[in-house]
Protein backbone atom coordinates (compact mmCIF):
# COMPACT_ATOMS: atom_id res chain seq x y z
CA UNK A 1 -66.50 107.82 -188.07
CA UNK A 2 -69.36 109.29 -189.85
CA UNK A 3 -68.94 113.03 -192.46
CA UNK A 4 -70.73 115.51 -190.85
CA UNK A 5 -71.67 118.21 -192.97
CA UNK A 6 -70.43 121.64 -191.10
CA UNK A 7 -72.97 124.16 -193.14
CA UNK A 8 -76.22 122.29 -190.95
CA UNK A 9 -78.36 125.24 -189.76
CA UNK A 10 -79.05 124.35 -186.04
CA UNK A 11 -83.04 123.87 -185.31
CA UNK A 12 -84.42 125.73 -182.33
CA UNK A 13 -86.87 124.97 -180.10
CA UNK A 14 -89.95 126.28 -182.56
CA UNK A 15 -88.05 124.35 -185.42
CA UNK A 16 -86.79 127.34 -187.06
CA UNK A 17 -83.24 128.08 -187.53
CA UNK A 18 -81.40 129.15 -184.77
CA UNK A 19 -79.02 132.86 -185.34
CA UNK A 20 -75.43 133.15 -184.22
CA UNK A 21 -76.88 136.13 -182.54
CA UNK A 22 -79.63 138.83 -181.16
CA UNK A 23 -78.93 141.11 -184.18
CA UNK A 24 -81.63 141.27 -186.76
CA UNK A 25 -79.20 140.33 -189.66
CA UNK A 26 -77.77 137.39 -187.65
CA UNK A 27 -77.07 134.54 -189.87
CA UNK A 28 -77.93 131.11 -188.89
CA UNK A 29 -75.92 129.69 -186.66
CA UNK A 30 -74.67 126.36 -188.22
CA UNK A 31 -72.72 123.37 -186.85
CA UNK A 32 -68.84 125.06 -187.98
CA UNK A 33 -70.11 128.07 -186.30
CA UNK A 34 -70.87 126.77 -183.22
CA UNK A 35 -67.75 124.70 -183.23
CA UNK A 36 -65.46 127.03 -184.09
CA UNK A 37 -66.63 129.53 -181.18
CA UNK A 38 -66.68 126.39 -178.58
CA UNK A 39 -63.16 125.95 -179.88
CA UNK A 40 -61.62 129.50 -179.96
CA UNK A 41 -63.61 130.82 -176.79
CA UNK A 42 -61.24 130.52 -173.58
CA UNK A 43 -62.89 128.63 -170.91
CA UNK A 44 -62.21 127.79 -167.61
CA UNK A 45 -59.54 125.47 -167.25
CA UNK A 46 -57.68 126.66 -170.67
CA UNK A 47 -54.49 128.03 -168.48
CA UNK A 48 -54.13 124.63 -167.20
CA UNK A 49 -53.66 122.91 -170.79
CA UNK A 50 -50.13 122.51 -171.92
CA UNK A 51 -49.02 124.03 -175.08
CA UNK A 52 -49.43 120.62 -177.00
CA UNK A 53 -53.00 120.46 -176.37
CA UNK A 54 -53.51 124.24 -177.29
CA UNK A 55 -51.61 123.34 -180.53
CA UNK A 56 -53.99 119.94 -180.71
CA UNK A 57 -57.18 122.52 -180.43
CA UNK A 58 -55.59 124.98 -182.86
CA UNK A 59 -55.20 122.53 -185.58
CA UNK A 60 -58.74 121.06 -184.91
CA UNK A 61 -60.16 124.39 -185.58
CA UNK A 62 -58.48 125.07 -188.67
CA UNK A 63 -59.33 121.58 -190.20
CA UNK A 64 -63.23 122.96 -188.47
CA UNK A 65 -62.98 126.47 -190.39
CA UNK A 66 -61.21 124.74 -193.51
CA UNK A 67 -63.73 121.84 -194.35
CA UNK A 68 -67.09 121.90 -195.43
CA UNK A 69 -67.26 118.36 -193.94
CA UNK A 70 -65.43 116.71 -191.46
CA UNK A 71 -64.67 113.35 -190.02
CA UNK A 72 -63.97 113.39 -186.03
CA UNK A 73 -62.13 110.32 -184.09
CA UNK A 74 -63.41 109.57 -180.50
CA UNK A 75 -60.69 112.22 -179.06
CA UNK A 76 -61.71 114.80 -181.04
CA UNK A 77 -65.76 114.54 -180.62
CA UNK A 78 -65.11 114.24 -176.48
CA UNK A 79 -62.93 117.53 -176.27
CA UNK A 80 -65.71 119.36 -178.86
CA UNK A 81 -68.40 118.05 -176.34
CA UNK A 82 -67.09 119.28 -173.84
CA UNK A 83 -65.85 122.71 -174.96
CA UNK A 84 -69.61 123.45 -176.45
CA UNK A 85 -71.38 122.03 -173.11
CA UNK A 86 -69.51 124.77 -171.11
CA UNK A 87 -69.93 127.52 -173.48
CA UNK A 88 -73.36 127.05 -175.01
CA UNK A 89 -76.91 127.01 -173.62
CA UNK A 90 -78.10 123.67 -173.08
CA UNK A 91 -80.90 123.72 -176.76
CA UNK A 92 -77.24 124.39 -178.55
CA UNK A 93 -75.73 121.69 -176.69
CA UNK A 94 -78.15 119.17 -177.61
CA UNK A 95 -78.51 120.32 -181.10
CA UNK A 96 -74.39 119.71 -181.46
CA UNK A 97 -74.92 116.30 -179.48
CA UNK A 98 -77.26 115.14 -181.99
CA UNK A 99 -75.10 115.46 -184.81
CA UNK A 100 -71.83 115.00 -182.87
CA UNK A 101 -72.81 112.07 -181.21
CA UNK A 102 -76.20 110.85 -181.40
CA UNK A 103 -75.79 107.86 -179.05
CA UNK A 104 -75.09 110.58 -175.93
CA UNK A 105 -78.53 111.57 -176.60
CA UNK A 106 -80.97 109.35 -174.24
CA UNK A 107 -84.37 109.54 -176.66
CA UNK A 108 -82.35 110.65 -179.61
CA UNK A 109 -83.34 108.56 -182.74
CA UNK A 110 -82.57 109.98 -186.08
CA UNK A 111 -86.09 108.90 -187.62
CA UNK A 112 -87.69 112.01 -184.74
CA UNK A 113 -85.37 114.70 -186.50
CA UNK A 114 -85.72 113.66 -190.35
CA UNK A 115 -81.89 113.69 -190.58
CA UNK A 116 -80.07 111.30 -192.84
């Protein structure tokens, strides 16, 4: 497991940080930010998850809202993947598959984005 740091300001497509929002005093929208909506946003398919898996999510968003890094197992990065790829547009979606998981990303090398 790699620390990812949640304060990283999400690029858009021009390279300049994407907002949380339309608003002009939007602040940038960041990886916790994007998480945390992608984990408290109900989505299709939430009534069908048992009340141990709602618990599961709960506690993964407080240790989300809580941390200023974070440290996901294999579980944990799946259900945040696929929570943000049903809420988000798809530039957010890769932007959180980059950091989440790089490997998911066919092209993705970490030398094109100057991350370390």
């Amino acid at each position: 497991m790699t620390s990812l740091n949640l304060a990283t300001v999400l690029a858009g497509l021009d390279g300049n940080p994407m907002k949380e929002s339309d608003a002009t005093d939007a602040k940038d929208a960041t990886l916790r930010s994007v998480l945390l909506k992608a984990a408290l946003v109900t989505l299709p398919g939430d009534d069908q998850m048992s009340a141990d898996q709602k618990v599961g999510l709960a506690l993964l968003t407080q240790r989300i809202y809580g941390d200023n890094a974070a440290e996901f197992t294999s579980e944990e990065t799946t259900i945040l993947k696929e929570r943000v790829g049903k809420a988000f547009s798809p530039i957010v979606v890769l932007r959180i598959f980059e950091l989440l998981d790089p490997a998911s990303v066919p092209g993705f090398s970490v030398a094109k984005t100057g991350a370390k």
